[in-house]
Protein backbone atom coordinates (compact mmCIF):
# COMPACT_ATOMS: atom_id res chain seq x y z
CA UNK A 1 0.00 0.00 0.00
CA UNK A 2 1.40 3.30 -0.63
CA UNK A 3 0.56 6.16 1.53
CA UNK A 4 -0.21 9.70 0.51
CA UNK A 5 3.20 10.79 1.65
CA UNK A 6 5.25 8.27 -0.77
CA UNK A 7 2.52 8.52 -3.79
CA UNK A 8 3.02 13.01 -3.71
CA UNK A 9 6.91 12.53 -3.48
CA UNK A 10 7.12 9.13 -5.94
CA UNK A 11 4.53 11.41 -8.49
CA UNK A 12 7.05 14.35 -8.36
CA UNK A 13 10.43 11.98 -8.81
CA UNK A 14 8.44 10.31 -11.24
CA UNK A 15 7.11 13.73 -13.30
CA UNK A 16 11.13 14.50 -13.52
CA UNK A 17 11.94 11.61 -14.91
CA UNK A 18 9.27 12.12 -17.86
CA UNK A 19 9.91 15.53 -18.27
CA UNK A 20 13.50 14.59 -19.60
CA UNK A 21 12.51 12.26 -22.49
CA UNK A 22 13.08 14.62 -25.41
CA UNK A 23 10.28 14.71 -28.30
CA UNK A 24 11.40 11.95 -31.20
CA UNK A 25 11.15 14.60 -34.18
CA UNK A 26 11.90 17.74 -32.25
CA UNK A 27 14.55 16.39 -30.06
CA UNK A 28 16.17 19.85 -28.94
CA UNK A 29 12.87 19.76 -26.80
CA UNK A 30 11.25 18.17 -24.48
CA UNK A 31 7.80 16.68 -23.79
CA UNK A 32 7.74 18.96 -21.25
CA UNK A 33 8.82 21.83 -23.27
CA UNK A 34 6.78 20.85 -26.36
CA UNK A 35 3.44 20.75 -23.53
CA UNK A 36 2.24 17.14 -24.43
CA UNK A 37 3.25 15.38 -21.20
CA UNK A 38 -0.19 16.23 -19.10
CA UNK A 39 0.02 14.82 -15.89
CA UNK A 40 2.46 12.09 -14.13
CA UNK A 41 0.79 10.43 -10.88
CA UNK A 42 1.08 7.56 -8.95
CA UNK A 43 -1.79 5.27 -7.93
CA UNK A 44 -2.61 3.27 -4.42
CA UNK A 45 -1.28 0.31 -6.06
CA UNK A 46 2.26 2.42 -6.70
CA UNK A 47 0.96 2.66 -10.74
CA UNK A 48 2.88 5.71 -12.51
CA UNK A 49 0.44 6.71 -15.28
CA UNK A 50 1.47 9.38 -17.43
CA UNK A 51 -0.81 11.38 -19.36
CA UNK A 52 0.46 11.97 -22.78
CA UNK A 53 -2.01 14.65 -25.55
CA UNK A 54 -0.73 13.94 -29.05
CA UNK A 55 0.24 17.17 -31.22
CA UNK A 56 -2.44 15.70 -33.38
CA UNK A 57 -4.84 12.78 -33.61
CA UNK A 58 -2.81 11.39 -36.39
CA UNK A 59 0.94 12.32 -34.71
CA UNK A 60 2.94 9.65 -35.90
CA UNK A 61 5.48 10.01 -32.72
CA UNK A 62 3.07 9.06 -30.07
CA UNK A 63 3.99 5.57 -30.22
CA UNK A 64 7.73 6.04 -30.28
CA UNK A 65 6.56 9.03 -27.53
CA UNK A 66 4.47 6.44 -24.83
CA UNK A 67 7.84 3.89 -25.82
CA UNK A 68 10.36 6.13 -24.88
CA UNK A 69 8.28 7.71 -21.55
CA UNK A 70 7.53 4.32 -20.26
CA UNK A 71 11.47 3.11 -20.90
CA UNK A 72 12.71 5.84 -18.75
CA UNK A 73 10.42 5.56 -15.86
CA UNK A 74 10.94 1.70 -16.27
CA UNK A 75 14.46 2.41 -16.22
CA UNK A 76 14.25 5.29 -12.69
CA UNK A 77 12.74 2.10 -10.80
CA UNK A 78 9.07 2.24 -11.68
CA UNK A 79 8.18 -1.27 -11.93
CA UNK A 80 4.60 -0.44 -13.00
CA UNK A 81 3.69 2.15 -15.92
CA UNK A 82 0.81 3.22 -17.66
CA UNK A 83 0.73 5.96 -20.58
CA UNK A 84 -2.71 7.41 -21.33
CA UNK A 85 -3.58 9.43 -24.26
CA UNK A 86 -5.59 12.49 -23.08
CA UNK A 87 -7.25 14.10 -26.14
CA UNK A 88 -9.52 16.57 -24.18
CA UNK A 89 -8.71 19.10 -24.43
CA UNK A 90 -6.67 18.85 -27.68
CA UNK A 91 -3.11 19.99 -27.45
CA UNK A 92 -2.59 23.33 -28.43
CA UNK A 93 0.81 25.02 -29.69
CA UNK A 94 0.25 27.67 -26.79
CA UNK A 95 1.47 24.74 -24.78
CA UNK A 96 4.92 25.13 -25.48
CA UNK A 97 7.01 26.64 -22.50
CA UNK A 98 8.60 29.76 -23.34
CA UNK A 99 12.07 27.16 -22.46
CA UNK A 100 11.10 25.17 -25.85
CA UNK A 101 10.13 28.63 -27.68
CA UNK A 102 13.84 29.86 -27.10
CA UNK A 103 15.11 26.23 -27.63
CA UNK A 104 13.63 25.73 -31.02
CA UNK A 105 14.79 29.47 -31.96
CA UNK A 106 18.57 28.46 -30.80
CA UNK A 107 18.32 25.36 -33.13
CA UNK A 108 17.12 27.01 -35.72
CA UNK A 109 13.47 26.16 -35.88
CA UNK A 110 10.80 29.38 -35.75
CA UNK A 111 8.34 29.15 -32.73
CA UNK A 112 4.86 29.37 -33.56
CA UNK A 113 2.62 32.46 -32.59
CA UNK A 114 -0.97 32.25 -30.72
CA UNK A 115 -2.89 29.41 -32.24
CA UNK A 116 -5.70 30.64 -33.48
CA UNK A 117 -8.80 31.63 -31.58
CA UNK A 118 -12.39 30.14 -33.02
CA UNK A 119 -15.53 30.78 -31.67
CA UNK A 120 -18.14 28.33 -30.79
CA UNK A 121 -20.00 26.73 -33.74
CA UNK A 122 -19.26 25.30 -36.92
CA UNK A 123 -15.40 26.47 -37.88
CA UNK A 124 -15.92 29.33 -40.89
CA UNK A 125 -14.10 28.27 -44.22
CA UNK A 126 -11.62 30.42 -45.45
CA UNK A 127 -10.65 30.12 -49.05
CA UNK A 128 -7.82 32.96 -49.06
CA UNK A 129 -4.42 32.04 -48.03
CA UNK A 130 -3.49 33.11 -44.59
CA UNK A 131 -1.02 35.84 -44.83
CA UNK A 132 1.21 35.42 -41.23
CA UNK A 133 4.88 36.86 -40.93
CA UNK A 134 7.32 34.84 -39.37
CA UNK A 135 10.72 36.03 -37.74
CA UNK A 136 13.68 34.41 -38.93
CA UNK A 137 15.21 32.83 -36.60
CA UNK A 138 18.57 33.35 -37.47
CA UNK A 139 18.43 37.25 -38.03
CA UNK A 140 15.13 38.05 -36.61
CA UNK A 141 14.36 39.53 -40.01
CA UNK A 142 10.29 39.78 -40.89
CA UNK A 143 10.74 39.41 -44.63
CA UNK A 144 10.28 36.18 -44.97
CA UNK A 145 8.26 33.78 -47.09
CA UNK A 146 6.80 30.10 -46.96
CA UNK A 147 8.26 27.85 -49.72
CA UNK A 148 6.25 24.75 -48.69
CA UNK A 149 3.28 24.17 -46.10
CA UNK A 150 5.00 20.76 -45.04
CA UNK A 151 8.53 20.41 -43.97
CA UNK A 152 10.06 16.70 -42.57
CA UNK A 153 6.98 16.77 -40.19
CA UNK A 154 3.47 17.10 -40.59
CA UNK A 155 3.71 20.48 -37.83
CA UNK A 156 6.09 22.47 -40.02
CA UNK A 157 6.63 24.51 -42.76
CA UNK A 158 9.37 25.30 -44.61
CA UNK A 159 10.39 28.68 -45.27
CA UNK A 160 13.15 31.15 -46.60
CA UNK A 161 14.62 34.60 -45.08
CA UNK A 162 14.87 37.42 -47.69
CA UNK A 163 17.41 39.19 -45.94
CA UNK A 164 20.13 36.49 -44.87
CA UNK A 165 18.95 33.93 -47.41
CA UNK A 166 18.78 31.16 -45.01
CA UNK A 167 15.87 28.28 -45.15
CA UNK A 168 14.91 27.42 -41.86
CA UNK A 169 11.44 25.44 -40.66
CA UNK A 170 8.58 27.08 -38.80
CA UNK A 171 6.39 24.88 -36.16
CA UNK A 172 2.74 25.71 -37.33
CA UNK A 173 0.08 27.11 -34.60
CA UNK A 174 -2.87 24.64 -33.89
């Protein structure tokens, strides 16, 4: 039986241990930084569940994500795990920490801006492209422009700095 005592002090050893397992395709960050690891507790039986919200409903990385969080609390000493996809609410890219923000921007990677605000209701359709500026992240320059919607993951975009020239990839806001 574990008491309150051990499960609050087991649930915070065990939250630092899944904080450190770095996302698979942004790896600069963490799961922590990146805002999908939800919630790390421990149950009466001495269960460590970890609450994991996928990027997306179709993320291709939550598998190799619930893996790798499970292998490293396996590996602190946590004989039982259990990884939970929370979808509600849906993961938003407000959710990254202002650490992964400035992490991203050191490796290169724009951050995204606010996700965007919808109202109640059905979603409106839009049929004119979405004119956004994004920073570079290399000279901070705002003339910039998007050279493809999809980059090596399904969350970024390529694009290209007018002023220094430079490509660089751009996390999308959801």
């Amino acid at each position: 039986m574990v008491t309150a005592m051990t499960a609050s002090t087991d649930a915070r050893r065990a939250r630092r241990v899944a904080e450190q397992v770095p996302d698979p395709e942004l790896p600069m960050l963490t799961l922590a930084d990146l805002g999908v690891l939800r919630a790390v507790e421990v149950t009466g039986d001495g269960t460590v569940v970890a609450s994991l919200t996928p990027t997306y409903s179709g993320c291709p990385a939550m598998a190799e994500m619930r893996a790798d969080v499970a292998a490293r609390l396996r590996g602190a000493g946590y004989a039982r795990v259990e990884i939970r996809t929370v979808l509600d609410p849906p993961w938003t890219s407000d959710w990254i920490t202002p650490q992964g923000r400035r992490k991203l921007t050191e490796h290169g990677i724009a951050p995204p801006g606010a996700a965007p605000r919808h109202a109640a209701g059905p979603v409106p359709l839009v049929l004119a492209p979405t004119r956004r500026t994004v920073a570079c992240p290399r000279c901070g320059a705002a003339d910039t422009e998007e050279t493809s919607r999809f980059a090596a993951t399904s969350c970024k975009a390529l694009w290209r700095c007018r002023v220094c020239r430079e490509p660089f990839e751009y996390v999308k806001e959801i």
